[in-house]
Every structure is written in structure tokens, then in C-alpha cells.
Protein backbone atom coordinates (compact mmCIF):
# COMPACT_ATOMS: atom_id res chain seq x y z
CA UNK A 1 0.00 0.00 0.00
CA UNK A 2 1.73 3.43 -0.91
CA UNK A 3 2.06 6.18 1.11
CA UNK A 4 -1.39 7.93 1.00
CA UNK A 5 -1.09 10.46 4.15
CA UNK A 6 -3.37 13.07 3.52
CA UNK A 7 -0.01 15.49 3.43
CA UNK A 8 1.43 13.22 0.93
CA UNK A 9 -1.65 12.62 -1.20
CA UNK A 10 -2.51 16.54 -1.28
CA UNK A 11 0.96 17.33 -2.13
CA UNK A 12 1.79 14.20 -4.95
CA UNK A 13 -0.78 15.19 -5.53
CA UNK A 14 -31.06 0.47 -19.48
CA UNK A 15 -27.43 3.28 -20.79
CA UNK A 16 -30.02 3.86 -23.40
CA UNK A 17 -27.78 6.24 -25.10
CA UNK A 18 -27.73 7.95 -27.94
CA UNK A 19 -24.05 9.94 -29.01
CA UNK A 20 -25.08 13.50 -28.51
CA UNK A 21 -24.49 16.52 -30.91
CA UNK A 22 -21.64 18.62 -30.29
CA UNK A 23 -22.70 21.97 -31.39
CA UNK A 24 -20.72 25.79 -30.99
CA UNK A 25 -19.00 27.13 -28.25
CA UNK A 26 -16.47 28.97 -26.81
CA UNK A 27 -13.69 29.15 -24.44
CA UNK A 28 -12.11 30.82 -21.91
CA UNK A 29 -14.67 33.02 -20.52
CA UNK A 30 -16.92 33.07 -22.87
CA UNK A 31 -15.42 34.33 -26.38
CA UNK A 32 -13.54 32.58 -29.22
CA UNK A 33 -10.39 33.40 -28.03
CA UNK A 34 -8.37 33.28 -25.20
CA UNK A 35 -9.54 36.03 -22.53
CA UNK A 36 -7.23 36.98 -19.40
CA UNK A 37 -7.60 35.38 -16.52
CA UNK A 38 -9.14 37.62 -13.74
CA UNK A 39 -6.86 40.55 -12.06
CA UNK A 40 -7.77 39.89 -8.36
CA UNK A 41 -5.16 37.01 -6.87
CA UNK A 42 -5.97 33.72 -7.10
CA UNK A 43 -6.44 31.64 -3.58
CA UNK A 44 -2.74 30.02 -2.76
CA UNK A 45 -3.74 26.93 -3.72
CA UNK A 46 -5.46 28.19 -7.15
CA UNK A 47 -3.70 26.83 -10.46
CA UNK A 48 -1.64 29.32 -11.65
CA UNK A 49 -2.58 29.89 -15.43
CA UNK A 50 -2.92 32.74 -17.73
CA UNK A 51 -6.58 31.72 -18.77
CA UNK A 52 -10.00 30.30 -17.12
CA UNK A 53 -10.47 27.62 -18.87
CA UNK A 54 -14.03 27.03 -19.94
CA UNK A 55 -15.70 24.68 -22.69
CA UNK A 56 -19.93 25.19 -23.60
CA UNK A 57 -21.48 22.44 -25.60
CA UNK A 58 -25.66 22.45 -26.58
CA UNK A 59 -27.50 19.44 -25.90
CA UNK A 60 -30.83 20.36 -27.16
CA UNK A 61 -32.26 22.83 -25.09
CA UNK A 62 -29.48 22.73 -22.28
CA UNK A 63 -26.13 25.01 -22.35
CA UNK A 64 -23.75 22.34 -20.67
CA UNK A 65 -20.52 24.10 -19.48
CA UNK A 66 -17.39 22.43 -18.53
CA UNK A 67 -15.42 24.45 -15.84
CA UNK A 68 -12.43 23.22 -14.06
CA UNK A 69 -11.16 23.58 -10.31
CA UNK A 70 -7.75 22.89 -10.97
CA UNK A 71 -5.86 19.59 -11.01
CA UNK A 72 -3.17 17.37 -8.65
CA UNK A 73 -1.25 14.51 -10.27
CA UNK A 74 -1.50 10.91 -8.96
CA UNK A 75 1.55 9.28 -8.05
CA UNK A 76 1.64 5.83 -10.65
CA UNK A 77 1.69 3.68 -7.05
CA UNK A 78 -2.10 4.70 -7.23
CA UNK A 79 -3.35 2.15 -10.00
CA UNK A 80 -4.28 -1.22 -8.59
CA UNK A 81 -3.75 -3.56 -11.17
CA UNK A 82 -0.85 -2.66 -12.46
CA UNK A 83 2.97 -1.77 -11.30
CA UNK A 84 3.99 1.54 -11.24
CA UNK A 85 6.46 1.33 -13.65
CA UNK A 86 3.76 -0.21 -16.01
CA UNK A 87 1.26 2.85 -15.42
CA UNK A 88 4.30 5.31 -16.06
CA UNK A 89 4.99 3.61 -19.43
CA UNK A 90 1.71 4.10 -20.23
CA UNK A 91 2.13 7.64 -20.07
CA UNK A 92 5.34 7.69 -21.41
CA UNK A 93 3.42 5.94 -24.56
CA UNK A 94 0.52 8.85 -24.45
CA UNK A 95 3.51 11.82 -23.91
CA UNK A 96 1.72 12.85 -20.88
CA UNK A 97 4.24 11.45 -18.45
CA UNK A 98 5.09 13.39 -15.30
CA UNK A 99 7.69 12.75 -12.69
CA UNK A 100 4.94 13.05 -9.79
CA UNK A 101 2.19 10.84 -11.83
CA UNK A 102 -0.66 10.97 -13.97
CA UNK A 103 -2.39 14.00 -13.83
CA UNK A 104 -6.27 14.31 -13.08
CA UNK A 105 -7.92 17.56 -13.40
CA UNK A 106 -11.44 18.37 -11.56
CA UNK A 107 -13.56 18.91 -14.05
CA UNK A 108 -17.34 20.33 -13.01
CA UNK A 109 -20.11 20.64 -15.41
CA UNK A 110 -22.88 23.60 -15.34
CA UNK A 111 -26.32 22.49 -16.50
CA UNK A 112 -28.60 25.53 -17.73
CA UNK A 113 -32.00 25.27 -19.71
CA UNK A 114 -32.90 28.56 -19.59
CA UNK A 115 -34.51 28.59 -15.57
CA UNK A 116 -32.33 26.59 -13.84
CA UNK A 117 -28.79 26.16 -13.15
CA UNK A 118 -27.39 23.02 -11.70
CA UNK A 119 -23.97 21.96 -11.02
CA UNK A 120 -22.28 19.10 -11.71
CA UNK A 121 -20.28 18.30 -7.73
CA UNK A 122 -17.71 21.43 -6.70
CA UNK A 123 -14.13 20.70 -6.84
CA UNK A 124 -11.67 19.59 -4.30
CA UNK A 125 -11.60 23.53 -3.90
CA UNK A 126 -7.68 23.83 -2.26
CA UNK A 127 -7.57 20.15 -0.55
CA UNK A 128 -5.86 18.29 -3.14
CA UNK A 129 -2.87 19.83 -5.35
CA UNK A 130 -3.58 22.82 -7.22
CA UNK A 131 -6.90 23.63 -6.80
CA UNK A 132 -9.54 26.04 -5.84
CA UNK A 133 -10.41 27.72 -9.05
CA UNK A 134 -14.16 27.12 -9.63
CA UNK A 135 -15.27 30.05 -7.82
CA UNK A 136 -13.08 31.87 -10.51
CA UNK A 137 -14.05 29.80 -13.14
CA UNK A 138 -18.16 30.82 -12.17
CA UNK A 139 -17.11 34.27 -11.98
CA UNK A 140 -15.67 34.36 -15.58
CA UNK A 141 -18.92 33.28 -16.93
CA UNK A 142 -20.53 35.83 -14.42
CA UNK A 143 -22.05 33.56 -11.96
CA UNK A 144 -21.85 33.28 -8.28
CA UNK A 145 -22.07 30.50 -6.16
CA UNK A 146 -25.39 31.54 -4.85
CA UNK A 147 -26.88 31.60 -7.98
CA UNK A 148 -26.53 27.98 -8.33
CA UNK A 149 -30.09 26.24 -7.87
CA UNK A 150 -28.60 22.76 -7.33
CA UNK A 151 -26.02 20.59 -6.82
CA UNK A 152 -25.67 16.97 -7.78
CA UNK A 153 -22.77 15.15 -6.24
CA UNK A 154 -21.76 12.49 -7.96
CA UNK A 155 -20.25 10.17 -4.48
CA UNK A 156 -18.76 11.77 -1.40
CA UNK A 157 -15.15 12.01 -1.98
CA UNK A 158 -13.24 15.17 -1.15
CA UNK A 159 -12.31 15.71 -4.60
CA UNK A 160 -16.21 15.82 -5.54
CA UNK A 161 -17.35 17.70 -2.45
CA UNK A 162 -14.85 20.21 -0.77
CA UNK A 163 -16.63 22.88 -2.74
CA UNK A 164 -19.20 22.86 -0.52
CA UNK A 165 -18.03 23.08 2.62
CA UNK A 166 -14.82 25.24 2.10
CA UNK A 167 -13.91 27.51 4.80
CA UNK A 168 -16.37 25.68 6.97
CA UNK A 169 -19.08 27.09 5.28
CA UNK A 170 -22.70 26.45 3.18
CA UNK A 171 -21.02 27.74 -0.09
CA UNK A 172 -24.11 27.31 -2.14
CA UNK A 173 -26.63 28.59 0.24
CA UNK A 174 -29.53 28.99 -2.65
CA UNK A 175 -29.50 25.14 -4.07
CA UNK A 176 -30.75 21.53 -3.45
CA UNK A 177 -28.19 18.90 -3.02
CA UNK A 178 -28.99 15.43 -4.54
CA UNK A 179 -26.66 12.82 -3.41
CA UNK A 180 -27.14 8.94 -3.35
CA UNK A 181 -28.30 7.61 -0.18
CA UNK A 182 -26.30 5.02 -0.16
CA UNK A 183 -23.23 7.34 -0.03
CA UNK A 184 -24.65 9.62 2.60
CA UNK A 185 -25.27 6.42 4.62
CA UNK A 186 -21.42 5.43 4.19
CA UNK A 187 -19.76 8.78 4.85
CA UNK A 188 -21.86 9.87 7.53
CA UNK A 189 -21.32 6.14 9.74
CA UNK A 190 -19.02 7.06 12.56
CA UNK A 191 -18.08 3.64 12.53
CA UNK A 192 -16.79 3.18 8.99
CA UNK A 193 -15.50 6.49 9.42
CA UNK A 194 -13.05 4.55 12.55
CA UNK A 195 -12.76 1.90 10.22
CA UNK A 196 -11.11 3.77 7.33
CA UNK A 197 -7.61 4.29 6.53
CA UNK A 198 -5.82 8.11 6.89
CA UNK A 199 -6.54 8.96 3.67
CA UNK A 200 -10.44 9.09 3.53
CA UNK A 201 -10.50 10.66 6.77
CA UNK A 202 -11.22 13.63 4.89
CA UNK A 203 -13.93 12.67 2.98
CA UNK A 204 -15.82 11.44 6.12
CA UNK A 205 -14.72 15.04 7.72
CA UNK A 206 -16.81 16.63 4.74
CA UNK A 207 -19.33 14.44 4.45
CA UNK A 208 -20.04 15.13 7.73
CA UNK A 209 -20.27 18.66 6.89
CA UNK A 210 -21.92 18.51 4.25
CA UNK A 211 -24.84 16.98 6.14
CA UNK A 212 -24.79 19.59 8.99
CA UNK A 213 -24.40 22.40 6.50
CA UNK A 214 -27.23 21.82 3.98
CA UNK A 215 -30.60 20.99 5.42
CA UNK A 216 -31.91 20.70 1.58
CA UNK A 217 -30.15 17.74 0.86
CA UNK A 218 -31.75 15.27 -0.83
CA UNK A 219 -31.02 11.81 -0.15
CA UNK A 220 -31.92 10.29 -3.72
CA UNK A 221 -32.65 6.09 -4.41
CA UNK A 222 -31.91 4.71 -7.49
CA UNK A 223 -32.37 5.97 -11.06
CA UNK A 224 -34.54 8.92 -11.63
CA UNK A 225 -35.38 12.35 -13.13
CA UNK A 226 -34.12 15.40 -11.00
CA UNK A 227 -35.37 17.54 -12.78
CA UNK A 228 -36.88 17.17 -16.65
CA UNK A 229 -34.26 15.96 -19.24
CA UNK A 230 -31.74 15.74 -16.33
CA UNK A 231 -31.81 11.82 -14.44
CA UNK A 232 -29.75 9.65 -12.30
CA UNK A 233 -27.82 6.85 -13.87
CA UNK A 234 -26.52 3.93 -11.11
CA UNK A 235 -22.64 3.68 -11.48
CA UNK A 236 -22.11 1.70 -8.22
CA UNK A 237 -18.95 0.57 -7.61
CA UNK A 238 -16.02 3.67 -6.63
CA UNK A 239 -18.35 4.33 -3.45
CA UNK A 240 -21.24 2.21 -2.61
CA UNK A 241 -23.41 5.23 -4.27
CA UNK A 242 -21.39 6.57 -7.38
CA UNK A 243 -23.71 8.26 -9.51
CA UNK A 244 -23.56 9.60 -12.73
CA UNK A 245 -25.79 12.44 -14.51
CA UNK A 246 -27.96 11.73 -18.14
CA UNK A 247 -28.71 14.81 -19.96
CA UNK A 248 -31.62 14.69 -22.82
CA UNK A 249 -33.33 16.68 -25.31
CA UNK A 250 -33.99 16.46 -28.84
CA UNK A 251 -32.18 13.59 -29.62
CA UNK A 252 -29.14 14.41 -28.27
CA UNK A 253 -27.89 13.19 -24.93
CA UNK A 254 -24.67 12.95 -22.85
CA UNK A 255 -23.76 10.84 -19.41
CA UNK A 256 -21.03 13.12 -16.94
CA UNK A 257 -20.11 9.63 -15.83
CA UNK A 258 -17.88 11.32 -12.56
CA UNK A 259 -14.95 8.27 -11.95
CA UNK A 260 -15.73 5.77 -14.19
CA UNK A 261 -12.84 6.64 -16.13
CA UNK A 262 -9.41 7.60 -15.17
CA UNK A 263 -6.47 8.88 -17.84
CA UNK A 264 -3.59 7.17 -19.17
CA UNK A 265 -5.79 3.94 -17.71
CA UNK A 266 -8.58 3.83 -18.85
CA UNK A 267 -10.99 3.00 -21.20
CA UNK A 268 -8.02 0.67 -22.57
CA UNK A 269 -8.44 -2.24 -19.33
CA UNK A 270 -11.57 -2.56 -16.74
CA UNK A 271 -9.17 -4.53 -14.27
CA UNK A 272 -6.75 -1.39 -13.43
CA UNK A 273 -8.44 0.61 -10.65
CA UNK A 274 -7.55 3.67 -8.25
CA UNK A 275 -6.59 2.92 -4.89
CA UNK A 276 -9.83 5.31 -3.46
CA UNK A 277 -12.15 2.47 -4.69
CA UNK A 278 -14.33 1.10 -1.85
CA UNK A 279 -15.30 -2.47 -3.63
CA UNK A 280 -12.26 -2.77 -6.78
CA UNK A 281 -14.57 -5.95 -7.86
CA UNK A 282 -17.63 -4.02 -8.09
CA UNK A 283 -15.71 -1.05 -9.96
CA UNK A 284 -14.59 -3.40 -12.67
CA UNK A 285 -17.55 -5.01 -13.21
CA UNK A 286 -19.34 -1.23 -13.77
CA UNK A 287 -16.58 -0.34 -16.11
CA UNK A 288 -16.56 -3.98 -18.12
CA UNK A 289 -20.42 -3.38 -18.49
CA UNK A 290 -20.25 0.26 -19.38
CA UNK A 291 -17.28 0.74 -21.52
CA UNK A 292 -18.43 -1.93 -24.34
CA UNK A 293 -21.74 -0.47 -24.22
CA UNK A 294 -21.16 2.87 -24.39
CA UNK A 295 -18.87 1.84 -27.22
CA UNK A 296 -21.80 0.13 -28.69
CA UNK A 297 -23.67 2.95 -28.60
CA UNK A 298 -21.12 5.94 -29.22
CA UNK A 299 -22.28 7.43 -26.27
CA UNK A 300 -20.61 11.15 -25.59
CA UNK A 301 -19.34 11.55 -22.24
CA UNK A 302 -17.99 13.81 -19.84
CA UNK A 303 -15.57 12.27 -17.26
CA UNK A 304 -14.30 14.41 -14.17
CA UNK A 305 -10.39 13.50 -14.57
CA UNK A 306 -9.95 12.94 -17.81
CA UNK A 307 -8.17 16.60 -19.74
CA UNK A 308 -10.20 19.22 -19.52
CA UNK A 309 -13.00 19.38 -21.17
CA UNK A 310 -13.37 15.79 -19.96
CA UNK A 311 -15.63 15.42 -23.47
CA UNK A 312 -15.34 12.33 -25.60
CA UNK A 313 -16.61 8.82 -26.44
CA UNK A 314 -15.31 5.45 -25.95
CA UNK A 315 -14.46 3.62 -29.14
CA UNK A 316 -13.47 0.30 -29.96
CA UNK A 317 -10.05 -0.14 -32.06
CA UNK A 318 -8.76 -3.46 -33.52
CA UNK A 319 -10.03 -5.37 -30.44
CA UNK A 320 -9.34 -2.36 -28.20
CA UNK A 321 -10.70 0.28 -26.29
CA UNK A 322 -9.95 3.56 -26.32
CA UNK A 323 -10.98 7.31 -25.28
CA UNK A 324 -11.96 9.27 -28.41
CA UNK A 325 -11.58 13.08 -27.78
CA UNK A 326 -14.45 14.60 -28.73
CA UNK A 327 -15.08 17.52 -31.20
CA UNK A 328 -15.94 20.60 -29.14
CA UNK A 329 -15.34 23.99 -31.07
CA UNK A 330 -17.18 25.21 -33.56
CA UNK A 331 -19.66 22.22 -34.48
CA UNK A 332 -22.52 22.83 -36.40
């Protein structure tokens, strides 16, 4: 087991569907070019960059907007399944080898139909790597947090939730949450919090918080609608109640399928995992089920770690899987 110290870890540190149309967008704050990042100084932890990265796609009537908190990289010890050295000449294979790891970014997507606005979880907002910058992000497309109506959270890890509770605080005051049961059972049991190793200590901390903080949550069972065009797809397997998020209209669709997929890993073998996994059997058997079907069905999806956007499609190759980047800019 490698060293996975909070200190260490933040430092190293029926599918049913249909591929969805890809239409026009923009980037970085909302033009076609690059725009300058904002003037006021960036939290400490904040990724230091010279744009806010941003990313709109149309699924029929909904603006989906992919927004970033920042990133950490994963040190190659983290990949059940396979040796380090073996995950690192992966990378070295995809030229996206670093000497701390593989890097994951936070991606977060913003769901808008025209009355609502719902986010897609918050970020590890400063408590892993370099992160923090959703807030910015928002701002560049001239939101605030309290203008957020709701909140899905894909499972209860810090990475996915420390948006929320930053600071100690109910950082989207105005919205529902919808979270699997399942997962608020888990992360709010004292006992399996006494159970767990150093490293999730933080996610039970949050979790915690999370349930003190928000008195709208919404403890959600199973597959639904959460509002019209916008449902609940069961991905259990990375936490007892790992969700993901379908979004339909018009004949287009796409599935933010949260950690499901991982880079330089994944979609190329089910059987490599991340060491946060609560059941590594039950994670394999989501992703043998979901990547051939999704391939099947050249379903476009939006995965959390995966380089920002996070937008693309499993495809099969020769007898192979592997992650398709999709077209983002300028479709028609």
C-alpha cells in the first residue's frame, strides 16, 4: 500500500444512449479566443494559469458548461492492477508522463435550460494539489455561487465535495443537493469512518459537513429524473453510491459519468483501478459493463479527470478500447 497520508496525497498530488451533438461554443470566458484570466489574486492553492479555462457544448435545449477547479497529479503507485512502472509507461506511450504521476484535473459541469442552473459536484476547492479555481471559473462566466439552484454530487469524496463546505461554510446557500443515499449512509457512519484508513479521513470530515451544512439535501434512491431531461444513472462501484448524470433533449444526450474513467488507464483495461475504490470488484464489473456499451452505442461523455473538457466517447479499435476526444469547437 503506498504512502497515501493526507499530506502526501494533497501534495503528490437500461445506458439507453444515444451519441449526442456537439454543437458551438467557446472558451475561456466566454469568447472565441483566449480572454485573461481575472486581475484579483488567485487563492494560494489556485492553479496558476494565464486563462480560465471554460468549454460550452448544446444538448438540445441545455447550455452544458465544462469548468475546471484545478488539477493534482497521482503518483503511478495509485493504479491497482498494475505496477507503477507499467502505469508510467503508459504515459510515457501517451507523452503525458510526469515525474509526480498521472495527472487528473477536476472537471465540473454547469447544467442551464434557460430557468435553472445546476452543477455538476464542486471541486476539491484547495484540498488536493492545485486547486480552488471554480469560484473563478463561475465568476468568468458571471455567476456566483449563490446563484446555483442545485447541486448533484456524484459520491462523497473530497475531490467531488470540498466545494461545498470550504472555509467551513454552506457555499451554495440557494441550491438543493442530490446525493445517493447510499453514499450519505457510508460517509456519515461514525463507525466506517473509525474503520477507514488516513486517507479518507477527509472525505468522512466533509461528508459530515456537508450533512450539517445543507438541510436541503436530498437523499436520492436509485435511477430517476431530478429535474426534466436531467436523471440519475446507477454507477455503483467507486463508493457504494457513485452516480452519474444523463442529460436529454432532442435527440441528443450525454452521461457526466464522474470516476468511471481515469487517464492514461482507462478505457483501454476494466481490471486497473484507483486505490480510493471502496469495492475494486464491483468497480470493474461497472466499467466492463459500461465501456463496451457505451462503445456500442457511441455514447458522448464527460468524465471528471480525464483533460479538460473531460468530453469524448469510448471507441473500440482493432479489439481495443480507447478514449476518443471529442469535437468541441465550432460544431454545427
Amino acid at each position: 500500500m503506498p504512502d497515501l497520508s493526507r499530506r502526501a496525497f494533497a501534495s503528490g498530488l437500461s445506458l439507453g444512449i444515444l451519441g449526442g451533438g456537439v454543437l458551438p461554443l467557446v472558451t475561456s470566458a466566454g469568447s472565441a479566443t483566449a480572454a485573461p484570466a481575472q486581475t484579483s489574486a488567485p487563492a494560494p492553492t489556485a492553479p496558476a494559469a494565464s486563462v480560465t479555462p471554460l468549454a460550452q457544448i448544446r444538448i438540445g435545449r441545455f447550455t452544458v458548461t465544462a469548468l475546471t477547479d484545478g488539477y493534482a497529479d497521482m503518483p503511478y503507485t495509485f493504479f491497482p492492477g498494475r505496477t507503477a512502472a507499467q502505469v508510467e509507461q503508459t504515459a510515457v506511450a501517451q507523452f503525458v508522463a510526469r515525474p509526480s504521476g498521472v495527472r487528473f484535473v477536476f472537471n465540473q459541469y454547469l447544467i442551464e435550460d434557460g430557468t435553472r442552473r445546476i452543477l455538476l459536484d464542486t471541486g476539491p476547492a484547495g484540498s488536493i494539489g492545485q486547486t480552488g479555481a471554480l469560484p473563478q471559473a463561475l465568476a468568468a462566466i458571471g455567476l456566483r455561487r449563490d446563484q446555483i439552484d442545485a447541486v448533484i454530487v456524484t459520491h462523497m469524496h473530497e475531490d467531488h465535495l470540498g466545494g461545498l463546505v470550504v472555509g467551513g461554510k454552506n457555499n451554495y446557500p440557494n441550491a438543493e443537493l442530490f446525493i445517493d443515499r447510499r453514499d450519505v449512509t457510508h460517509w456519515t457512519d461514525p463507525a466506517k469512518q473509525a474503520g477507514a484508513p488516513e486517507y479518507l479521513q477527509n472525505s468522512f470530515r466533509m461528508s459530515a459537513a456537508v450533512a450539517k451544512l445543507y438541510p436541503r439535501l436530498q437523499a436520492i434512491d436509485g435511477e430517476r429524473e431530478v429535474a426534466p431531461g436531467i436523471s440519475i444513472v446507477d454507477l455503483t462501484g467507486h463508493t457504494p453510491g457513485h452516480i452519474g448524470v444523463r442529460i436529454a433533449d432532442a435527440g441528443q444526450s450525454l452521461i457526466m459519468v464522474s470516476d468511471m474513467l481515469f487517464p492514461v488507464v482507462h478505457p483501454q483495461a476494466t481490471d486497473v483501478g484507483f486505490v480510493f475504490e471502496q469495492d475494486r470488484a464491483a468497480a470493474q464489473s461497472m466499467r466492463d459493463r459500461f465501456f463496451s456499451r457505451a462503445a456500442s452505442e457511441g455514447a458522448l461523455i464527460a468524465a471528471t479527470h480525464m483533460p479538460f473538457p473531460g468530453l469524448g466517447r469510448i471507441v473500440a479499435d482493432r479489439g481495443q478500447m480507447r478514449w476518443q476526444v471529442a469535437d468541441w469547437a465550432w460544431q454545427s
